[in-house]
N, C-alpha and C. Protein backbone atom coordinates (compact mmCIF):
# COMPACT_ATOMS: atom_id res chain seq x y z
N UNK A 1 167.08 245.07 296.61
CA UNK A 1 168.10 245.76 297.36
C UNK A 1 169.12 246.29 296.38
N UNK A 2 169.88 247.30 296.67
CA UNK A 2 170.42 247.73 296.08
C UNK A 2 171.61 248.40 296.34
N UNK A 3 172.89 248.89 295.77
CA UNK A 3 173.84 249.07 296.42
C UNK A 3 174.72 250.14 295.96
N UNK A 4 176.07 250.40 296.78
CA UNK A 4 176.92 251.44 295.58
C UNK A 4 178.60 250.69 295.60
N UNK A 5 179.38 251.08 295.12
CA UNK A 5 180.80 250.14 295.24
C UNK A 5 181.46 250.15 296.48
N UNK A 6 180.94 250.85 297.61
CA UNK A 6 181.20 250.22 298.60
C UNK A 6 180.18 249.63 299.78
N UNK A 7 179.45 249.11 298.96
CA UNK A 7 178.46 248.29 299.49
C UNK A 7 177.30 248.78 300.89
N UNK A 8 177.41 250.14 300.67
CA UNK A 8 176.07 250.65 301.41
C UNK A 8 175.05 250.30 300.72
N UNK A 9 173.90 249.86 301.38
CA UNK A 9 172.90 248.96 301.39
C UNK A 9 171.51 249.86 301.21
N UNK A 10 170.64 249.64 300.16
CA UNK A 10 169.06 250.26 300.45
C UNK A 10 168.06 249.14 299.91
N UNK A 11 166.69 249.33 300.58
CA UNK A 11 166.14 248.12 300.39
C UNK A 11 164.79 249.23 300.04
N UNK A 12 164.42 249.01 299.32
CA UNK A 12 162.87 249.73 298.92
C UNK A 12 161.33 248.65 297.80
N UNK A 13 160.81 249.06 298.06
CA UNK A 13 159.59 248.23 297.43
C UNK A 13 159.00 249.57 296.12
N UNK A 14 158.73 248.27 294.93
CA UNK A 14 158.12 249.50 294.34
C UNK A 14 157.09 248.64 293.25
N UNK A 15 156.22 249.13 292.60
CA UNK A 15 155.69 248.21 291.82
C UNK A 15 156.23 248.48 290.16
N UNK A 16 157.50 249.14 289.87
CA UNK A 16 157.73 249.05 288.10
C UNK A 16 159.78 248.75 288.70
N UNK A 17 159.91 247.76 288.72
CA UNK A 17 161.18 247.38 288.97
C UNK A 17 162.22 247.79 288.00
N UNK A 18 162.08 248.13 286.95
CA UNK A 18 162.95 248.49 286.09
C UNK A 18 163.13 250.18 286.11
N UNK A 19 161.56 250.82 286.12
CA UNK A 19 161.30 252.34 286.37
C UNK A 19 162.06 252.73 287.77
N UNK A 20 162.41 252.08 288.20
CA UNK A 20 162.90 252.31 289.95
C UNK A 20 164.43 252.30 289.83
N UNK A 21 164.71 251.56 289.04
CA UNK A 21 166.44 251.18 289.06
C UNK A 21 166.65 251.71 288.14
N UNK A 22 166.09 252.86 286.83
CA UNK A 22 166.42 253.33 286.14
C UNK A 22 166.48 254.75 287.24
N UNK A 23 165.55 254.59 287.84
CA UNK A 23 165.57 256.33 288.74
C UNK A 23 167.12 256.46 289.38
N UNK A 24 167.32 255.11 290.15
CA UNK A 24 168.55 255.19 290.91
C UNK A 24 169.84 255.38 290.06
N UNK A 25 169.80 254.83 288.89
CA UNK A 25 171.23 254.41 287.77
C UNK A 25 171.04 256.21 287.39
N UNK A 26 170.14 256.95 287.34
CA UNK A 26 170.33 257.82 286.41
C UNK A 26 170.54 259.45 287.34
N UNK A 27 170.09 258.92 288.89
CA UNK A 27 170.31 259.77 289.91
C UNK A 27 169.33 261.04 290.01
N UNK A 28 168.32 260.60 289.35
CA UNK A 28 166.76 261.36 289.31
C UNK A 28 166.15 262.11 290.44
N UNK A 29 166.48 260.97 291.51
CA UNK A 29 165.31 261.57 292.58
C UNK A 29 166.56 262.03 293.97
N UNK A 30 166.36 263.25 294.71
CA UNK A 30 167.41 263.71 295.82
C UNK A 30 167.13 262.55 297.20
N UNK A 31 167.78 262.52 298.19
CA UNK A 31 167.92 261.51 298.91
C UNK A 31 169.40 260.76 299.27
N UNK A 32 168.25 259.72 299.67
CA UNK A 32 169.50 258.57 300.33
C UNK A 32 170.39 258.67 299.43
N UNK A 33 169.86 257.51 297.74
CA UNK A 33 170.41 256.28 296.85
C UNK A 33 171.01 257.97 296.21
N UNK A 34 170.85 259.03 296.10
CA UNK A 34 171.38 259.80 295.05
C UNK A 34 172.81 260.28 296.11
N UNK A 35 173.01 260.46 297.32
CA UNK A 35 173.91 261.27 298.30
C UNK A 35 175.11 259.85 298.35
N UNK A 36 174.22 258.29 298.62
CA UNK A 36 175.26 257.85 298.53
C UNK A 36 175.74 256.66 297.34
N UNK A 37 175.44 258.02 296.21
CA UNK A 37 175.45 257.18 295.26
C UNK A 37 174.99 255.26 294.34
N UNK A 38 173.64 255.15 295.26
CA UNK A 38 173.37 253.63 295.14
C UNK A 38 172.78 253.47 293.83
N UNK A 39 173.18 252.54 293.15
CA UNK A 39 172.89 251.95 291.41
C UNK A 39 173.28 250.85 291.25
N UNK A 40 173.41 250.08 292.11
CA UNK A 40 173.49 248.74 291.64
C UNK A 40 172.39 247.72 292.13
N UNK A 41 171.96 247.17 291.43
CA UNK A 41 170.81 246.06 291.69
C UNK A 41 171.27 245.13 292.41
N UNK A 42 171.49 244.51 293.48
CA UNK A 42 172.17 243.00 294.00
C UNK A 42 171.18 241.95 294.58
N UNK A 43 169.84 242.86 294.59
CA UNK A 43 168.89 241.77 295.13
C UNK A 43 167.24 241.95 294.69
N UNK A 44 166.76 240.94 294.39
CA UNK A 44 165.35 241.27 294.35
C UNK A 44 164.36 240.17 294.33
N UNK A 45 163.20 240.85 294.84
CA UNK A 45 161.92 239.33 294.67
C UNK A 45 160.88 239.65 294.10
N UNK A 46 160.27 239.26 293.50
CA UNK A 46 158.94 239.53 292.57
C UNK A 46 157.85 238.94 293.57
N UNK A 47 156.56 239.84 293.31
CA UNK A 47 155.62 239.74 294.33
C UNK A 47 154.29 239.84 293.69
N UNK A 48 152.62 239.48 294.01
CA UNK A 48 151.60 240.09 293.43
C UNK A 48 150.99 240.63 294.79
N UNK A 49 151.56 240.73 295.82
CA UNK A 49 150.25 241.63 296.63
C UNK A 49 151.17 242.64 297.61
N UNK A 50 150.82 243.95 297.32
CA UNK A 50 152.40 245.24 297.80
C UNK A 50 151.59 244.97 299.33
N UNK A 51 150.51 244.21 299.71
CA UNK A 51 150.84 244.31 301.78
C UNK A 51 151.91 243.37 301.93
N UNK A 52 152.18 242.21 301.22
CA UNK A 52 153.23 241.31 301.15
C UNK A 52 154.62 242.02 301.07
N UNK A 53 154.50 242.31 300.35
CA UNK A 53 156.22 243.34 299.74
C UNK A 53 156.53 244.52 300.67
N UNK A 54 155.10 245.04 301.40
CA UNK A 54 155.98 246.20 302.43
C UNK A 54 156.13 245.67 303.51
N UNK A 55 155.41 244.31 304.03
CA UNK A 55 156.01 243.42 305.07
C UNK A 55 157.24 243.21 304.75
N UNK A 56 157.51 242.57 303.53
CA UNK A 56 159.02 241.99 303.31
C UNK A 56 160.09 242.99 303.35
N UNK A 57 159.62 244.34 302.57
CA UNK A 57 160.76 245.43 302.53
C UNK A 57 161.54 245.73 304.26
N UNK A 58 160.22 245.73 304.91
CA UNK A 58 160.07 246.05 306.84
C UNK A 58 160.90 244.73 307.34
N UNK A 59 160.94 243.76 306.72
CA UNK A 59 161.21 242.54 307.83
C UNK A 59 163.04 242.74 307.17
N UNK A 60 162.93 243.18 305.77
CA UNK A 60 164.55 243.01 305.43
C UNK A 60 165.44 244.51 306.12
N UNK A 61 164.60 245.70 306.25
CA UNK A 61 165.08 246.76 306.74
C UNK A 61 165.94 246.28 308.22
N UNK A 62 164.81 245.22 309.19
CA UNK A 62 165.13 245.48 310.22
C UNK A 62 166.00 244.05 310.61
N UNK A 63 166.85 243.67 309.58
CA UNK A 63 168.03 243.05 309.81
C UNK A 63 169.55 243.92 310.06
N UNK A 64 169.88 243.27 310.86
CA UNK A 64 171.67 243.60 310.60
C UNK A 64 172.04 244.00 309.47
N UNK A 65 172.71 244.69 309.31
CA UNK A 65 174.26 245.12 308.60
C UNK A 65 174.72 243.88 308.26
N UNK A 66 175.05 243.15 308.82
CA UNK A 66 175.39 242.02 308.85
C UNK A 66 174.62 240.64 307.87
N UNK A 67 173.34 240.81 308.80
CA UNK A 67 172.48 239.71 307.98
C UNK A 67 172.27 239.79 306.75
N UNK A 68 171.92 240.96 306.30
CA UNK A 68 171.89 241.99 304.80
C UNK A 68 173.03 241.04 304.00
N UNK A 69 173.99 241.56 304.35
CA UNK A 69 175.24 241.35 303.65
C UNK A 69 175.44 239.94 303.61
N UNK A 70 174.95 238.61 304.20
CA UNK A 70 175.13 237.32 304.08
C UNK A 70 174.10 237.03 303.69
N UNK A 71 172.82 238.04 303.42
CA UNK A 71 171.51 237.48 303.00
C UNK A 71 171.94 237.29 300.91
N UNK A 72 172.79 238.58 300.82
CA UNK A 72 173.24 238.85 299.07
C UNK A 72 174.09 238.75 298.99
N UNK A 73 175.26 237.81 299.83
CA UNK A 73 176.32 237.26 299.39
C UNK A 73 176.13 235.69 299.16
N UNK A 74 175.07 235.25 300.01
CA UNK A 74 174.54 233.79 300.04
C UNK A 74 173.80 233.60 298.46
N UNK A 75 173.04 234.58 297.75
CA UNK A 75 172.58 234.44 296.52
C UNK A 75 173.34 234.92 294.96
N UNK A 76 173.99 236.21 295.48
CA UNK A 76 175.17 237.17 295.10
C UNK A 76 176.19 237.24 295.23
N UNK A 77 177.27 236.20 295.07
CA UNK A 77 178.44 236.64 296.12
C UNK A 77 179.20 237.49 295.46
N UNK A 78 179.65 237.54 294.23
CA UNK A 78 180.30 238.81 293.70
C UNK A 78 179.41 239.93 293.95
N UNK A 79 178.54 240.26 294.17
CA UNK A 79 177.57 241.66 294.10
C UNK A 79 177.36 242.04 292.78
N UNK A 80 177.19 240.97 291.93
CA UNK A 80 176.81 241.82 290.56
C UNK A 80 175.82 242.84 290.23
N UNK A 81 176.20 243.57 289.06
CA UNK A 81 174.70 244.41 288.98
C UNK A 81 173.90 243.41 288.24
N UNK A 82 172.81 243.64 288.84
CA UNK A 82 171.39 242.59 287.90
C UNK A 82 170.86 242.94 287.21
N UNK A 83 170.75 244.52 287.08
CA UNK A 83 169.62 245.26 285.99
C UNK A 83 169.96 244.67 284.35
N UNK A 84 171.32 244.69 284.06
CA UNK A 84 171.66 244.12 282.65
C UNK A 84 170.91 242.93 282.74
N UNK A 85 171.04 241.88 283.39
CA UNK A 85 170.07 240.40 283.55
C UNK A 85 168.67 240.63 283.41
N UNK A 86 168.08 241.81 283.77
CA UNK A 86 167.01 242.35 283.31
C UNK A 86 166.55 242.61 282.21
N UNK A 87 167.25 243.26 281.16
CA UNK A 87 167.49 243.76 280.55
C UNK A 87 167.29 245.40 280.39
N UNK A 88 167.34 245.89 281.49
CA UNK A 88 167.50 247.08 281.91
C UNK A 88 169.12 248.00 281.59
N UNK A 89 169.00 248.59 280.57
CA UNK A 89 170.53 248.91 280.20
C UNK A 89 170.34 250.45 280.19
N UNK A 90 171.60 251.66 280.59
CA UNK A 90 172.08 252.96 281.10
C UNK A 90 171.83 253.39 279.28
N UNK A 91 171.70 254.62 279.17
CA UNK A 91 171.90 255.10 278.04
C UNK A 91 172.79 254.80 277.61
N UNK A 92 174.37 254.93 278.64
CA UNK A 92 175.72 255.04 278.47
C UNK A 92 175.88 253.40 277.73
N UNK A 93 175.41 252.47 278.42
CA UNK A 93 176.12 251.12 277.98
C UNK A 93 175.52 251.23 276.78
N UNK A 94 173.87 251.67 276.12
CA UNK A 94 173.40 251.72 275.08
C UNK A 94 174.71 252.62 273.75
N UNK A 95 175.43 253.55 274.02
CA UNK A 95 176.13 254.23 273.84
C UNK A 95 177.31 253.19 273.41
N UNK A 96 177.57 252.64 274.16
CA UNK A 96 178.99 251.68 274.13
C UNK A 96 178.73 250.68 272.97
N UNK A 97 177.62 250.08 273.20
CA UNK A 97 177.41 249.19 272.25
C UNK A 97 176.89 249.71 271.05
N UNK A 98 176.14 250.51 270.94
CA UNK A 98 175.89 251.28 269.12
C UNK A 98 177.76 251.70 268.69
N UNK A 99 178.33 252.24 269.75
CA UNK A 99 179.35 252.81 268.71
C UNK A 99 180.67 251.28 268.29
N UNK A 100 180.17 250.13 269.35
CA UNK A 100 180.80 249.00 269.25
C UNK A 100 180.69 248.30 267.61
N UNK A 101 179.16 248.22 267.65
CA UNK A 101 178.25 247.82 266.89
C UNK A 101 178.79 248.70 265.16
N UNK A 102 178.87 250.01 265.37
CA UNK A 102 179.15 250.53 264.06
C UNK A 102 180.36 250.50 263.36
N UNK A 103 181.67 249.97 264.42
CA UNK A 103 182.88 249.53 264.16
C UNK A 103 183.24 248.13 263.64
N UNK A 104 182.09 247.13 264.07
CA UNK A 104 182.54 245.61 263.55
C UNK A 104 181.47 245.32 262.73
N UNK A 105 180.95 243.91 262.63
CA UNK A 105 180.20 243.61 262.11
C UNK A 105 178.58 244.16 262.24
N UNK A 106 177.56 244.25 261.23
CA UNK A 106 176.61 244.68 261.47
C UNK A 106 175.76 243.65 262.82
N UNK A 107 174.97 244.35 263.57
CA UNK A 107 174.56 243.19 264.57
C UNK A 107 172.81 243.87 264.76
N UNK A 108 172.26 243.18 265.00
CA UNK A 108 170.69 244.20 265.93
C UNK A 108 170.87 244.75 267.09
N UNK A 109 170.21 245.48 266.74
CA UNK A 109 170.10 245.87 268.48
C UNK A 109 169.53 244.97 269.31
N UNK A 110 169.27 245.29 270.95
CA UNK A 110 169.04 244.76 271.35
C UNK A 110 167.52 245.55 272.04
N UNK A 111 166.10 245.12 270.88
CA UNK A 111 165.38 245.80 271.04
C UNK A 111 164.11 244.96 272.44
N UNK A 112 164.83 244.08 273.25
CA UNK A 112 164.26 243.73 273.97
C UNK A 112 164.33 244.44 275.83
N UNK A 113 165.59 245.11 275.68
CA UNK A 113 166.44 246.09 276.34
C UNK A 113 165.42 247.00 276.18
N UNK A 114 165.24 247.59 277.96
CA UNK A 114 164.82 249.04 278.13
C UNK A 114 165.77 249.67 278.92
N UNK A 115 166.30 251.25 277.61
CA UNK A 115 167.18 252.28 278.55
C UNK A 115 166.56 252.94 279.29
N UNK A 116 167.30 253.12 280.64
CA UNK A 116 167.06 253.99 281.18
C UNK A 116 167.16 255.73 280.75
């Protein structure tokens, strides 16, 4: 699931979880997540069989507003973004940290990190 800073809600299934939340962070594809701006990661489950996962996507769609929101505040309660926990990082934060990186001490990158 996924979100924007004022917490409009999208729930989608996909099989490359990082390729998906890089689409949304980078505002790739026209739609919902691009009109109302959704890029934040706040929820997710790992799966091996997608009839499982489009049941689950269907059974979480057809909750409340409500339930949604106590389903990823009960696991999430700040609403963090998760993709960094991923290691899923924006060009931009890649950006932040090289020019961080060239100001202090020498450091590695972080070549375990995929930018979007």
């Amino acid at each position: 699931m996924m979100a924007n800073r004022s917490r409009t809600l999208y729930a989608g299934v996909t099989n490359d979880l990082v390729r998906r939340v890089c689409e949304h962070k980078t505002m790739l594809k026209e739609g919902f997540t691009r009109r109302y701006l959704i890029d934040r990661l706040v929820f997710f489950e790992d799966g091996n069989d997608i009839r499982d996962a489009i049941a689950r996507e269907k059974q979480v769609k057809g909750w409340t507003r409500d339930k949604k929101v106590a389903f990823i505040e009960s696991i999430n309660p700040g609403w963090e973004g998760l993709s960094v926990k991923l290691g899923i990082v924006t060009a931009e934060i890649l950006r932040s940290f090289r020019s961080l990186a060239a100001t202090s001490s020498p450091q590695d990158d972080n070549n375990d990190a995929r930018p979007c």
